[in-house]
C-alpha atoms as a PDB file:
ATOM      1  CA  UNK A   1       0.000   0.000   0.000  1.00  0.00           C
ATOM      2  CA  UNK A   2       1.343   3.433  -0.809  1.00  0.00           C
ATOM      3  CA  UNK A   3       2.074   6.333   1.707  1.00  0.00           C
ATOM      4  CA  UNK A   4       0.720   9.621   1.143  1.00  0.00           C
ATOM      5  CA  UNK A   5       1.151  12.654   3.349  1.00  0.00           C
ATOM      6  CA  UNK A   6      -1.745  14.893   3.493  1.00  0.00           C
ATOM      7  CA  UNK A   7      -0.760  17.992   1.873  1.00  0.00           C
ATOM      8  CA  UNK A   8      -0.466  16.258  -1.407  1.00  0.00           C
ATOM      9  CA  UNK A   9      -3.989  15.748  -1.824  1.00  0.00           C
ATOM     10  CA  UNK A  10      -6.132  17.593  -4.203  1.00  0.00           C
ATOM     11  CA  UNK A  11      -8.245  19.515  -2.186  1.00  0.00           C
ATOM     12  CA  UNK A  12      -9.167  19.785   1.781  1.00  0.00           C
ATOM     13  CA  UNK A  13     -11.914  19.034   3.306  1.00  0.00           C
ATOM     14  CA  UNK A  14     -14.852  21.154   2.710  1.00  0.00           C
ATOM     15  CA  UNK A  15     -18.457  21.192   4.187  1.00  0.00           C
ATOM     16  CA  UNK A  16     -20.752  20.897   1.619  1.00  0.00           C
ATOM     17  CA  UNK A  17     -24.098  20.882   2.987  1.00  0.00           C
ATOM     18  CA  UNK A  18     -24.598  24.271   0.993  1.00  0.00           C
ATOM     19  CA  UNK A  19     -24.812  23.625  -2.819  1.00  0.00           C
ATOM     20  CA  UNK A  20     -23.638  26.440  -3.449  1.00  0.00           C
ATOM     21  CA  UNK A  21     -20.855  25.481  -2.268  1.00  0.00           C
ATOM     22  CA  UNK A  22     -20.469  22.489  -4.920  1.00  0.00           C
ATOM     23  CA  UNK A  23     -21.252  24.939  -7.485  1.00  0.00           C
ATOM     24  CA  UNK A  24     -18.559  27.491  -6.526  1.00  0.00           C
ATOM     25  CA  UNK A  25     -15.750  24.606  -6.534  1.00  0.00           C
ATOM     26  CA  UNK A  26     -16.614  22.252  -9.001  1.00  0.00           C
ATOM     27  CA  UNK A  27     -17.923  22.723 -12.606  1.00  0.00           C
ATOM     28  CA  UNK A  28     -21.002  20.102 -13.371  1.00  0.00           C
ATOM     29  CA  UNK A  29     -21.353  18.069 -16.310  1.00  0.00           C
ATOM     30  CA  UNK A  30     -23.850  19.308 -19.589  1.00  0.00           C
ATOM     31  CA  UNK A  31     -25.049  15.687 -19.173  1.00  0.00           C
ATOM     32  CA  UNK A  32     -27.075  14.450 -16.269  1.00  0.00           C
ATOM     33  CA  UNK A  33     -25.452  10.489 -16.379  1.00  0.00           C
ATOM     34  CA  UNK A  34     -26.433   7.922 -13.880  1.00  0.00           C
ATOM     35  CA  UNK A  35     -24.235   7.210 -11.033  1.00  0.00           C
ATOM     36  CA  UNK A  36     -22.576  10.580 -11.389  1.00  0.00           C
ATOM     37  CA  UNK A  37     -20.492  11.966  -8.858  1.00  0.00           C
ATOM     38  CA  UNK A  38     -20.706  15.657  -8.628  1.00  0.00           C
ATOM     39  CA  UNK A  39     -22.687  16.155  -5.658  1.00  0.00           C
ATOM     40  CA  UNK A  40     -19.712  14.126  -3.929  1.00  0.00           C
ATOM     41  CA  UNK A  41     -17.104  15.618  -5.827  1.00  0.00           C
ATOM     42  CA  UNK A  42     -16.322  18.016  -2.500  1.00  0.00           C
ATOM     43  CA  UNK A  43     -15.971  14.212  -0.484  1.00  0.00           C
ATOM     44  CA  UNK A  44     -13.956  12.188  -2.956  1.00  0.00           C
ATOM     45  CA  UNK A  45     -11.803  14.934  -4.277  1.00  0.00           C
ATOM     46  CA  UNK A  46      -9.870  15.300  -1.003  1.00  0.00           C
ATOM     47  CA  UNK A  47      -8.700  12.221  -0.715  1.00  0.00           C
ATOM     48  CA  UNK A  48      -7.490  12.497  -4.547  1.00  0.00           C
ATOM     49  CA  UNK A  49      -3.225  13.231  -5.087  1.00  0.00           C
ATOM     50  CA  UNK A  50      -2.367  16.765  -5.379  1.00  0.00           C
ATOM     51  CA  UNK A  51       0.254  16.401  -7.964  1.00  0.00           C
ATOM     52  CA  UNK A  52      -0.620  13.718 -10.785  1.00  0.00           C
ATOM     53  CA  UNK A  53       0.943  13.284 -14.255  1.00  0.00           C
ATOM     54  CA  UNK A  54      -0.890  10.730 -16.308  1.00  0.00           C
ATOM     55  CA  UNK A  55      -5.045  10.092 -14.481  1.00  0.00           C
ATOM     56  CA  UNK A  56      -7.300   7.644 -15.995  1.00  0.00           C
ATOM     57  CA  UNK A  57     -11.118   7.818 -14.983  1.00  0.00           C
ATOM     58  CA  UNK A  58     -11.610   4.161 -15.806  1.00  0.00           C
ATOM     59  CA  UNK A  59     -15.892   4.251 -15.877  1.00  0.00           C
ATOM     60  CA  UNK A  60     -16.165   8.016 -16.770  1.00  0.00           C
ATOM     61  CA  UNK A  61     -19.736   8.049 -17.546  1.00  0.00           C
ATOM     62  CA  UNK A  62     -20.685  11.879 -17.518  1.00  0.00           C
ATOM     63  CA  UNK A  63     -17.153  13.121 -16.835  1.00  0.00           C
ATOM     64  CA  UNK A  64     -17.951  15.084 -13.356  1.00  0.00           C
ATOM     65  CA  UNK A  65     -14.766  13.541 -12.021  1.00  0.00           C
ATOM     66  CA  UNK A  66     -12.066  14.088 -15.095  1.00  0.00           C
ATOM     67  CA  UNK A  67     -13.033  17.428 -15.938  1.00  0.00           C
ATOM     68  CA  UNK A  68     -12.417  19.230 -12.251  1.00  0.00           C
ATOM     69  CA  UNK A  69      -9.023  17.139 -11.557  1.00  0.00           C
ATOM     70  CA  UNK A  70      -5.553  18.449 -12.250  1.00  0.00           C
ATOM     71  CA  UNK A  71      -3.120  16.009 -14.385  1.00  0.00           C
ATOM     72  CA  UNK A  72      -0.476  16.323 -16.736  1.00  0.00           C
ATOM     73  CA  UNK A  73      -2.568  13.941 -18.608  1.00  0.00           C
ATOM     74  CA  UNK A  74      -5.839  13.129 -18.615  1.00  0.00           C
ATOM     75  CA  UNK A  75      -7.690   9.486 -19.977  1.00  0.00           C
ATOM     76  CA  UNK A  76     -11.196   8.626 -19.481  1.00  0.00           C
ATOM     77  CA  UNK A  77     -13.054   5.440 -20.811  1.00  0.00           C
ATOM     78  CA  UNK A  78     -16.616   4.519 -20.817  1.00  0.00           C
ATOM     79  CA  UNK A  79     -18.023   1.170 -22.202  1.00  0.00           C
ATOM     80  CA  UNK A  80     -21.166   3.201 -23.518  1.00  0.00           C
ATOM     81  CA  UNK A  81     -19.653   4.133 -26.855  1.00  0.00           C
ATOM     82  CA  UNK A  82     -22.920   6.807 -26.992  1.00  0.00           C
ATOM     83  CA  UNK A  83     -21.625   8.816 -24.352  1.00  0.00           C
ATOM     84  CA  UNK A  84     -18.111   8.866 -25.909  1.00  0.00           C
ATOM     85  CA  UNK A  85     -19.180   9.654 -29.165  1.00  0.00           C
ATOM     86  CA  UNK A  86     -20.966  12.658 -27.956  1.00  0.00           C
ATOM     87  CA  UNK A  87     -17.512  13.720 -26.137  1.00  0.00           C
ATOM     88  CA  UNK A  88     -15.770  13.308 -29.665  1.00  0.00           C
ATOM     89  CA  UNK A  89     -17.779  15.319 -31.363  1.00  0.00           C
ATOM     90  CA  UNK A  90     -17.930  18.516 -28.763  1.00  0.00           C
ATOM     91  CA  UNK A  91     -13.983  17.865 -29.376  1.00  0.00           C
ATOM     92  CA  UNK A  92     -14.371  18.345 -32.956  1.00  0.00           C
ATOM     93  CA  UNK A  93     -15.873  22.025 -32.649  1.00  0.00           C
ATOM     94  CA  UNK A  94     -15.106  25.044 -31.812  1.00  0.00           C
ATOM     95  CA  UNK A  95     -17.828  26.248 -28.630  1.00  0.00           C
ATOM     96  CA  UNK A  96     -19.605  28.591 -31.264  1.00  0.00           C
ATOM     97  CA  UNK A  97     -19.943  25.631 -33.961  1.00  0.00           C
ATOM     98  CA  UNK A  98     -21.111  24.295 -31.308  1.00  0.00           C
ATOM     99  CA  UNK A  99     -23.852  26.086 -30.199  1.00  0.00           C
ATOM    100  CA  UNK A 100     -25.101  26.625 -33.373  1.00  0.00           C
ATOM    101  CA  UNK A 101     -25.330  23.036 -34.650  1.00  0.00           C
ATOM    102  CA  UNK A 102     -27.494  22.436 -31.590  1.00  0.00           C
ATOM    103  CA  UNK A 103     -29.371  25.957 -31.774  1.00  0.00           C
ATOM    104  CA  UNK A 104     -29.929  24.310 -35.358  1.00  0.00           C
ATOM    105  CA  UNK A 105     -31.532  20.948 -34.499  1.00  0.00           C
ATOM    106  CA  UNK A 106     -33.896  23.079 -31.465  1.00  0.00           C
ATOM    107  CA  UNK A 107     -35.484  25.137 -34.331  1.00  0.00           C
ATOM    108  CA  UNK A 108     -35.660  22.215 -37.271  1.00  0.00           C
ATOM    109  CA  UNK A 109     -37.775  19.879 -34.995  1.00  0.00           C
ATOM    110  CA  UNK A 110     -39.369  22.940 -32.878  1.00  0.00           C
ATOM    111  CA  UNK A 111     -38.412  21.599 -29.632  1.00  0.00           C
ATOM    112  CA  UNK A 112     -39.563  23.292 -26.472  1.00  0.00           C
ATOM    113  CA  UNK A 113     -40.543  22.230 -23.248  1.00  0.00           C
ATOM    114  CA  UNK A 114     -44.146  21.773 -24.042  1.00  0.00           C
ATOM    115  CA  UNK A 115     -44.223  20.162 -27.688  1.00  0.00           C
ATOM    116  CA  UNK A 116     -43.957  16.650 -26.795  1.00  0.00           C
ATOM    117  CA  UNK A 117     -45.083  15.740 -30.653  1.00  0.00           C
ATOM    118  CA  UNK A 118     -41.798  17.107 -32.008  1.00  0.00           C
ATOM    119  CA  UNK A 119     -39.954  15.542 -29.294  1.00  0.00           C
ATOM    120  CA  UNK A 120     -41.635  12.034 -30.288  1.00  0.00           C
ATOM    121  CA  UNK A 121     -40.756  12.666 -33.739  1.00  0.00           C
ATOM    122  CA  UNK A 122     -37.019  13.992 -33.598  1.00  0.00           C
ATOM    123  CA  UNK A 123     -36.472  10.430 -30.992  1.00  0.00           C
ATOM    124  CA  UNK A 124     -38.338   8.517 -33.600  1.00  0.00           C
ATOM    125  CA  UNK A 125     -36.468  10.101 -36.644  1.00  0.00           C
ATOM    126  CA  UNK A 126     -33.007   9.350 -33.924  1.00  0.00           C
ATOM    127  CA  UNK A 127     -33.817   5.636 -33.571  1.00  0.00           C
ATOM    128  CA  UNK A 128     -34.318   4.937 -37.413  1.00  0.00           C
ATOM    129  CA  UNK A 129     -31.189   5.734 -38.375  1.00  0.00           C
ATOM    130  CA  UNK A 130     -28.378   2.671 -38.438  1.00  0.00           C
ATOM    131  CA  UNK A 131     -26.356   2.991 -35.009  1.00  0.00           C
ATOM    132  CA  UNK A 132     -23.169   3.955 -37.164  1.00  0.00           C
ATOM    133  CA  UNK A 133     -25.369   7.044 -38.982  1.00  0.00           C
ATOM    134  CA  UNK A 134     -26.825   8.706 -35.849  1.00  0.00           C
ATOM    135  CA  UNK A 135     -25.887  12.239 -34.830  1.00  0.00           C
ATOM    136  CA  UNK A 136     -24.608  12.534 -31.166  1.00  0.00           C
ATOM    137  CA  UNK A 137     -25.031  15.888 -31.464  1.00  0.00           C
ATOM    138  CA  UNK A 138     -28.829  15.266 -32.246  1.00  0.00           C
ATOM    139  CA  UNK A 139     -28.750  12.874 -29.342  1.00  0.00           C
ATOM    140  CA  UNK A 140     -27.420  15.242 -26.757  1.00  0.00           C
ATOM    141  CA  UNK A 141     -30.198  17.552 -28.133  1.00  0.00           C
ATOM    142  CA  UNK A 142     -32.675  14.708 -27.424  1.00  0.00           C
ATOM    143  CA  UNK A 143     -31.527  14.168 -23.893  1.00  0.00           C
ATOM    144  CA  UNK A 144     -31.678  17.747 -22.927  1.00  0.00           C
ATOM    145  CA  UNK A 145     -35.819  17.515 -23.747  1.00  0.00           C
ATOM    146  CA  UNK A 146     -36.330  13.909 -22.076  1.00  0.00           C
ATOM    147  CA  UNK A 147     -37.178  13.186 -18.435  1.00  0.00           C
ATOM    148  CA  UNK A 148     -34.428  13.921 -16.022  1.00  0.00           C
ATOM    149  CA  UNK A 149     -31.932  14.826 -19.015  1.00  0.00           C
ATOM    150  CA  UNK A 150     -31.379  11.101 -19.071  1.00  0.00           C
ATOM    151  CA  UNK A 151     -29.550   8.525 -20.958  1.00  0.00           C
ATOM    152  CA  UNK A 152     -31.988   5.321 -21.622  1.00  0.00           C
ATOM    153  CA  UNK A 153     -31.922   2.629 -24.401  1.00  0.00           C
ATOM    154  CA  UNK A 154     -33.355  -0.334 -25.226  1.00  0.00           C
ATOM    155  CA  UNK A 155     -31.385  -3.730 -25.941  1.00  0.00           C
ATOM    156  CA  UNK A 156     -31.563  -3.012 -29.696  1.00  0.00           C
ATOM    157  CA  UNK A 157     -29.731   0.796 -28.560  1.00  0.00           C
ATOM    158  CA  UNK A 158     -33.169   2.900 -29.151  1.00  0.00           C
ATOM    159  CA  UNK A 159     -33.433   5.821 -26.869  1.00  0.00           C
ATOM    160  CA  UNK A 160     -36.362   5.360 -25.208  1.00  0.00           C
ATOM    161  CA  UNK A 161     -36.277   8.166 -22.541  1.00  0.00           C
ATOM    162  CA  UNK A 162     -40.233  10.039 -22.571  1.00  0.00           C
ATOM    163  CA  UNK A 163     -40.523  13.701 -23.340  1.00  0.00           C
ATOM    164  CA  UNK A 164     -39.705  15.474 -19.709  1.00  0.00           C
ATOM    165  CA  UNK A 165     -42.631  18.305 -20.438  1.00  0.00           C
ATOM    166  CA  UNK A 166     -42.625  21.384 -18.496  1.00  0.00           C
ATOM    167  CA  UNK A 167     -38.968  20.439 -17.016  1.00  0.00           C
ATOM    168  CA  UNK A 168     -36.359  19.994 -19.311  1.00  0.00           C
ATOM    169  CA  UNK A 169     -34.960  21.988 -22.474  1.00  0.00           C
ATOM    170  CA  UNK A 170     -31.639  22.878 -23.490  1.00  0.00           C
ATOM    171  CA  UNK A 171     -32.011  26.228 -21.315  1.00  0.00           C
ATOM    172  CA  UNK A 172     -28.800  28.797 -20.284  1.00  0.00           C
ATOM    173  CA  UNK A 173     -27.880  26.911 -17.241  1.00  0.00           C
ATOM    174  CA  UNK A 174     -27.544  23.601 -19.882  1.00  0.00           C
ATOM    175  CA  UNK A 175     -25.652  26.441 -22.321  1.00  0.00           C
ATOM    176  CA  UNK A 176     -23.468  27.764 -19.495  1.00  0.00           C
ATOM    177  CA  UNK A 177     -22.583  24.173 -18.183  1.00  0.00           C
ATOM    178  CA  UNK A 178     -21.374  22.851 -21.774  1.00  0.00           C
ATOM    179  CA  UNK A 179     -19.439  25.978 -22.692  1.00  0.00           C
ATOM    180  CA  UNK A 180     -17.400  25.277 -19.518  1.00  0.00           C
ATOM    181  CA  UNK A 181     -17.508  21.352 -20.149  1.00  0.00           C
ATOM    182  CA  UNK A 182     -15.899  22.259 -23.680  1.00  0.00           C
ATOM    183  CA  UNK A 183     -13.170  24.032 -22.646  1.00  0.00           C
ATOM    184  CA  UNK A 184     -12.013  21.600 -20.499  1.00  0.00           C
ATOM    185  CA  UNK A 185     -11.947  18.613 -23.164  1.00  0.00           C
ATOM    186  CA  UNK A 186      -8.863  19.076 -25.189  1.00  0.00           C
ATOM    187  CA  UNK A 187      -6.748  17.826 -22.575  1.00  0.00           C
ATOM    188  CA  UNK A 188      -8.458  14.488 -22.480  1.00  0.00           C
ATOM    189  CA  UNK A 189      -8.160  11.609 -24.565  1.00  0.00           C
ATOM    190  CA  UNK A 190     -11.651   9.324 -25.102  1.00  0.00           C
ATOM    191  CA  UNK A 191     -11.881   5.598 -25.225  1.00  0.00           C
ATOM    192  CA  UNK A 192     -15.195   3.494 -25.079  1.00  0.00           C
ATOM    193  CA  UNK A 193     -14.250  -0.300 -24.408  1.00  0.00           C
ATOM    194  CA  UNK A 194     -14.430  -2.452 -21.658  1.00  0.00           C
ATOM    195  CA  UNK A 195     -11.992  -1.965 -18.907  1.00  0.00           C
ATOM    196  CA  UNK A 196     -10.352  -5.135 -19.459  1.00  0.00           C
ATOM    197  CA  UNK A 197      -9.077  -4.107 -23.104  1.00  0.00           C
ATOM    198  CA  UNK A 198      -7.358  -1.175 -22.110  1.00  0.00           C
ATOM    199  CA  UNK A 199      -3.481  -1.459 -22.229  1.00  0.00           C
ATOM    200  CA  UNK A 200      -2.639   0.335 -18.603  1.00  0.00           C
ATOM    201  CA  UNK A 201       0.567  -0.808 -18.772  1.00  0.00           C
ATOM    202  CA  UNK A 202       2.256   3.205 -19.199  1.00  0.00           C
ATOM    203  CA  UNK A 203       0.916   3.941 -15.994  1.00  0.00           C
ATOM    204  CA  UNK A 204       3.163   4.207 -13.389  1.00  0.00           C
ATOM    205  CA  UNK A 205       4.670   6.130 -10.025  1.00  0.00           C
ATOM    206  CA  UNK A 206       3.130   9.190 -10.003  1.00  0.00           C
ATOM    207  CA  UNK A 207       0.022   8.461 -12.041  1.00  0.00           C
ATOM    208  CA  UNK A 208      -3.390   7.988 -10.906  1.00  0.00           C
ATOM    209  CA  UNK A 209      -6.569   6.065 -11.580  1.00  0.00           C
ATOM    210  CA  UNK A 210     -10.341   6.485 -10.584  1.00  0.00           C
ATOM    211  CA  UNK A 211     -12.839   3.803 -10.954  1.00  0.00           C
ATOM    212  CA  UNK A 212     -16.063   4.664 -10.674  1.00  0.00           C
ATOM    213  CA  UNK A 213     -17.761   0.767 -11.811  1.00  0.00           C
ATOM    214  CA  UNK A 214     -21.179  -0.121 -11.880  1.00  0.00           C
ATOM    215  CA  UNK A 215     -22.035  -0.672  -7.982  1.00  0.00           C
ATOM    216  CA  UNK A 216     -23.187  -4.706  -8.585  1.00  0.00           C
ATOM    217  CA  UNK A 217     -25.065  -5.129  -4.789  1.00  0.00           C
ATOM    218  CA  UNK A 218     -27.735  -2.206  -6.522  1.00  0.00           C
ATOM    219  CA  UNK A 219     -30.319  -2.563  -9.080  1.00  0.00           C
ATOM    220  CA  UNK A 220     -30.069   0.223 -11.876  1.00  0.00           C
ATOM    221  CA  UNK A 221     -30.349   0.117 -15.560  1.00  0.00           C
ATOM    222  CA  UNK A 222     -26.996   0.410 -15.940  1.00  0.00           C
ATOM    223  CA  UNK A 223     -25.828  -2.346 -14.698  1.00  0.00           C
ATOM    224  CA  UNK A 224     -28.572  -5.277 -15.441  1.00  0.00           C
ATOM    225  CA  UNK A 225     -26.792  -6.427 -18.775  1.00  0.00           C
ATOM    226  CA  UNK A 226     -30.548  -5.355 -20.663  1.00  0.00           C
ATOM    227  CA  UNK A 227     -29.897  -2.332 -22.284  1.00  0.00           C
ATOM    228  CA  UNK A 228     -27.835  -2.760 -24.840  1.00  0.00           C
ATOM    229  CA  UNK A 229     -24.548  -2.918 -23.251  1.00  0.00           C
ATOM    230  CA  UNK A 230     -22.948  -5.779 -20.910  1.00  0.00           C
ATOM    231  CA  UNK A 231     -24.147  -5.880 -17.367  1.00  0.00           C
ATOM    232  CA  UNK A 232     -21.930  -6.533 -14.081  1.00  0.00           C
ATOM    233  CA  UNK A 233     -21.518  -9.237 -12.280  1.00  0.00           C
ATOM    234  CA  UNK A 234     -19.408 -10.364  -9.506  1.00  0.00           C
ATOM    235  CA  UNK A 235     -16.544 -11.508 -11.801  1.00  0.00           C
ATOM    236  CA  UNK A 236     -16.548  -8.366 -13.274  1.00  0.00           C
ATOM    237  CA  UNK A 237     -15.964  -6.572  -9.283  1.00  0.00           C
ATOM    238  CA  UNK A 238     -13.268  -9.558  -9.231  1.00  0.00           C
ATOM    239  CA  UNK A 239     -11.466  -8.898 -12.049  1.00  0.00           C
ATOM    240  CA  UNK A 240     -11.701  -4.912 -11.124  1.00  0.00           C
ATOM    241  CA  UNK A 241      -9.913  -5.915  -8.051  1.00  0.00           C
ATOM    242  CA  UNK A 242      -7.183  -7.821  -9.911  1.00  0.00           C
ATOM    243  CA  UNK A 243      -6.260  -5.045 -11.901  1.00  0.00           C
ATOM    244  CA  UNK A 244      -6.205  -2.405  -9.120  1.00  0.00           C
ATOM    245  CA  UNK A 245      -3.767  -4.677  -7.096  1.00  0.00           C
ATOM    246  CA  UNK A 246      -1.845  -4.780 -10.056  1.00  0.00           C
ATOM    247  CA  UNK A 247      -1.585  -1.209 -10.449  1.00  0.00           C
ATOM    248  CA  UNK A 248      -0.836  -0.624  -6.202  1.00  0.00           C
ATOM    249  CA  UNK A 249       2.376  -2.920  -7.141  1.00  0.00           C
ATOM    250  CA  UNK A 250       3.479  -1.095  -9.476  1.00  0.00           C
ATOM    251  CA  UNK A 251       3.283   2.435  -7.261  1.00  0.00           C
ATOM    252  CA  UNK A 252       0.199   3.620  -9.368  1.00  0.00           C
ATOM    253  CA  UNK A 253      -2.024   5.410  -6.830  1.00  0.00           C
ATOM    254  CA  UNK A 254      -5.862   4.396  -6.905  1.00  0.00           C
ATOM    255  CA  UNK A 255      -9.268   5.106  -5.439  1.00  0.00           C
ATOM    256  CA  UNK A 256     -12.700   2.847  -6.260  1.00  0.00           C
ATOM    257  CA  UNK A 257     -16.115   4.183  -5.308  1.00  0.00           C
ATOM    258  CA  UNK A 258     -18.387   1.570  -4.654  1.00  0.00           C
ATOM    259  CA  UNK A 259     -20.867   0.313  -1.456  1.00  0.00           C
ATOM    260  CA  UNK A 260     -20.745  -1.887   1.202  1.00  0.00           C
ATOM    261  CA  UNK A 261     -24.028  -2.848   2.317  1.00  0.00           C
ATOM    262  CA  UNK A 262     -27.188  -1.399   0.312  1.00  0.00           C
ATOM    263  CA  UNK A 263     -30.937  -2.404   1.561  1.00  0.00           C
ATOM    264  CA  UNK A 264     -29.733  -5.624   3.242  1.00  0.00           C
ATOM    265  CA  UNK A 265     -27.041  -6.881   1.103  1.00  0.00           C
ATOM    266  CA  UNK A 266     -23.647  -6.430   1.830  1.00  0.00           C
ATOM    267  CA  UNK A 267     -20.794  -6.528  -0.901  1.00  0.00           C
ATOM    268  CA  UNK A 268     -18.606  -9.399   1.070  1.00  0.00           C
ATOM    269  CA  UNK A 269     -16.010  -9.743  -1.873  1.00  0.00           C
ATOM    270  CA  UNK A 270     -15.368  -6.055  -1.977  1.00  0.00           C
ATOM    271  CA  UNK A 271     -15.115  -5.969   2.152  1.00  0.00           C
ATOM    272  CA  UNK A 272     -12.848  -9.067   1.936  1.00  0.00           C
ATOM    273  CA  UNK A 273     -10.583  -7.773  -0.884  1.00  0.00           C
ATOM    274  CA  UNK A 274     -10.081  -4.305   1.073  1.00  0.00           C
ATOM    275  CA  UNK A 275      -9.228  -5.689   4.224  1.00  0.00           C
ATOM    276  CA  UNK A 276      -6.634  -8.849   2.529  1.00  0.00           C
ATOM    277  CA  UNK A 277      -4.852  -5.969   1.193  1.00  0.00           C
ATOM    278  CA  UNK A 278      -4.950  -3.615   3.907  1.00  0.00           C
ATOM    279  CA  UNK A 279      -6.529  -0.436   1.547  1.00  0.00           C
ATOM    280  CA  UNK A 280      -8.095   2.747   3.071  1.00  0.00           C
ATOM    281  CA  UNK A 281     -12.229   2.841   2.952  1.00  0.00           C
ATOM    282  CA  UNK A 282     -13.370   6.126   3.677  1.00  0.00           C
ATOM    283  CA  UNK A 283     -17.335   6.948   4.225  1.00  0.00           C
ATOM    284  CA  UNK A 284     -19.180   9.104   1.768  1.00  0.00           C
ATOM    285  CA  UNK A 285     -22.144  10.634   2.853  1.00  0.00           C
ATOM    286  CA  UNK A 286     -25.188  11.529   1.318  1.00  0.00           C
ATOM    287  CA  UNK A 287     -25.124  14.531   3.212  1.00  0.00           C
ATOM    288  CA  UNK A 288     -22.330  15.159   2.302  1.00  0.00           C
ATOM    289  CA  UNK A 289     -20.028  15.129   5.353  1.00  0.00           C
ATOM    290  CA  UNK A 290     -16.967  13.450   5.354  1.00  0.00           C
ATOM    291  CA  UNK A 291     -15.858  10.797   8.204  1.00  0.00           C
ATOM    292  CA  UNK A 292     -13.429   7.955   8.564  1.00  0.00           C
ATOM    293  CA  UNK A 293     -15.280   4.717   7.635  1.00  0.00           C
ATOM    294  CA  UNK A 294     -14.551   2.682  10.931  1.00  0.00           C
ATOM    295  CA  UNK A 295     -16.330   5.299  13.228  1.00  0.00           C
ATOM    296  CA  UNK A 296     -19.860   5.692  11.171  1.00  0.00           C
ATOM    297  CA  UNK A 297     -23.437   4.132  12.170  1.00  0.00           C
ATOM    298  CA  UNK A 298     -23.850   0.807  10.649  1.00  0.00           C
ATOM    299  CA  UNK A 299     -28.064   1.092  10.638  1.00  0.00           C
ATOM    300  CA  UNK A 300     -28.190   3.459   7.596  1.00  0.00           C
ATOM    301  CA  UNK A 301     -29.437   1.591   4.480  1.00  0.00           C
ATOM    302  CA  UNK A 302     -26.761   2.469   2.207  1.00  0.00           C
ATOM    303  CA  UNK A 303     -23.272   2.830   2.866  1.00  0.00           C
ATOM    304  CA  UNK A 304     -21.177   4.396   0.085  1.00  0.00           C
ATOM    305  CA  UNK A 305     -17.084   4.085   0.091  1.00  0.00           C
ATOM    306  CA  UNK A 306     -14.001   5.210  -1.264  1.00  0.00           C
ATOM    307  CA  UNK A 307     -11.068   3.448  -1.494  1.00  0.00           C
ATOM    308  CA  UNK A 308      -7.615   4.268  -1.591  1.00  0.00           C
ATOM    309  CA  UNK A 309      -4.027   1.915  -1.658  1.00  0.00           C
ATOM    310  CA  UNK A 310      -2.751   5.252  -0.656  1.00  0.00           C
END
């Protein structure tokens, strides 16, 4: 297990039962992607290194985590090639090409946040179209007008998210956020595969990886292996655990999100693997407090984790 002395890590510790205070700190993500981490970005962030060359967000879903850390170098990787895609092609623009193209598709299909006919026929005219033909410009645009700004798909990849009427619409907090977002993605460099393809093997003392995987002991969409993309199943935590211990020999610093116990099941294999190795867990709160794992109440329902070989 590496050592790491505390004024090397990213940021101190913070209250952040204001929101505000999240907002002043940490920029959010244009896309609103399940399992996202920005609400405990202020929690998990302060236990991240201070100085890091090469960082690899191994599950970076809707980027909250890659685009507020400092690195030299900056990797993230997502098995939903849909989410990447969309990534690639804000790279590919300039913000102003940007806007426009999207400004574009609003006024083509007359989207709003009341016209749920024109949203039904922009997703239907999106899910015709061959997988390898679709826009993911046009499909950001369709998120921003379904429920909860949501990513959903069936197992034949149809977005199937309903119209989110009277609630969401690509509106200026949505502009302001992907403006931001935008400018922080030319320093980071997009894969979509599964974690177990990616060649790791550059990393090394002084880099830094975050794995954020699909937490298996809680039922969600994305990880039941029926929406189009491969579920997760206790090899898959097994394997995740081979490669991290592979990466704490080789002096490459880590941290895992993932939960203990949630609603009367309890992730033994992940308790077991942290305590053969002798890793730091540290509690994450849903209110957002910050406390050493050992020393919290064992009654509440859910109990979320972070955990470091450093």
């Amino acid at each position: 297990m590496l050592e790491q002395h505390p004024e090397e890590l990213q940021n101190s510790y913070i209250s952040t039962k204001n929101k505000e205070v999240i907002n002043n700190m940490y920029d959010k993500s244009p896309l609103n992607y399940v399992g996202g981490k920005y609400k405990m970005l202020p929690q998990i962030m302060r236990f991240f290194p201070r100085r890091i060359n090469n960082m690899y967000d191994l599950f970076a879903g809707g980027c909250d985590v890659c685009t507020n850390i400092q690195a030299n170098n900056i990797f993230a990787n997502d098995i939903n090639f849909f989410v990447i895609d969309i990534y690639r092609a804000f790279q590919a623009m300039n913000i102003n090409e940007l806007l426009d193209v999207i400004d574009g598709i609003i006024e083509e299909w007359d989207l709003s946040m009341d016209n749920e006919a024109s949203y039904l026929a922009f997703r239907n005219h999106y899910n015709s179209l061959p997988v390898a033909q679709r826009n993911p410009i046009e499909l950001y645009v369709l998120v921003c007008y379904s429920f909860n700004y949501q990513f959903r798909f069936n197992n034949h990849h149809g977005f199937y998210n309903p119209f989110g009427r009277n609630r969401s619409s690509f509106n200026s907090t949505m502009r302001e956020n992907l403006i931001v977002f935008h400018s922080k993605l030319n320093n980071i460099q997009f894969t979509s595969c599964n974690f177990l393809d990616l060649n790791l093997a550059f990393l090394g003392q002084g880099d830094f990886l975050y794995a954020d995987p699909p937490y298996r002991i809680t039922t969600a969409s994305y990880n039941d292996g029926r929406r189009g993309f491969e579920g997760w199943s206790l090899e898959d935590d097994l394997r995740l655990f081979e490669l991290l211990d592979d990466l704490n020999q080789r002096g490459v610093k880590f941290a895992l999100s993932n939960v203990t116990h949630h609603k009367g099941n309890t992730n033994d294999a992940l308790i077991q693997w942290k305590r053969q190795n002798h890793y730091h867990a540290h509690r994450i709160n849903y209110n957002y407090n910050n406390s050493n794992y050992h020393s919290q109440n064992t009654n509440q329902e859910t109990r979320e984790v972070l955990i470091t070989n450093y």
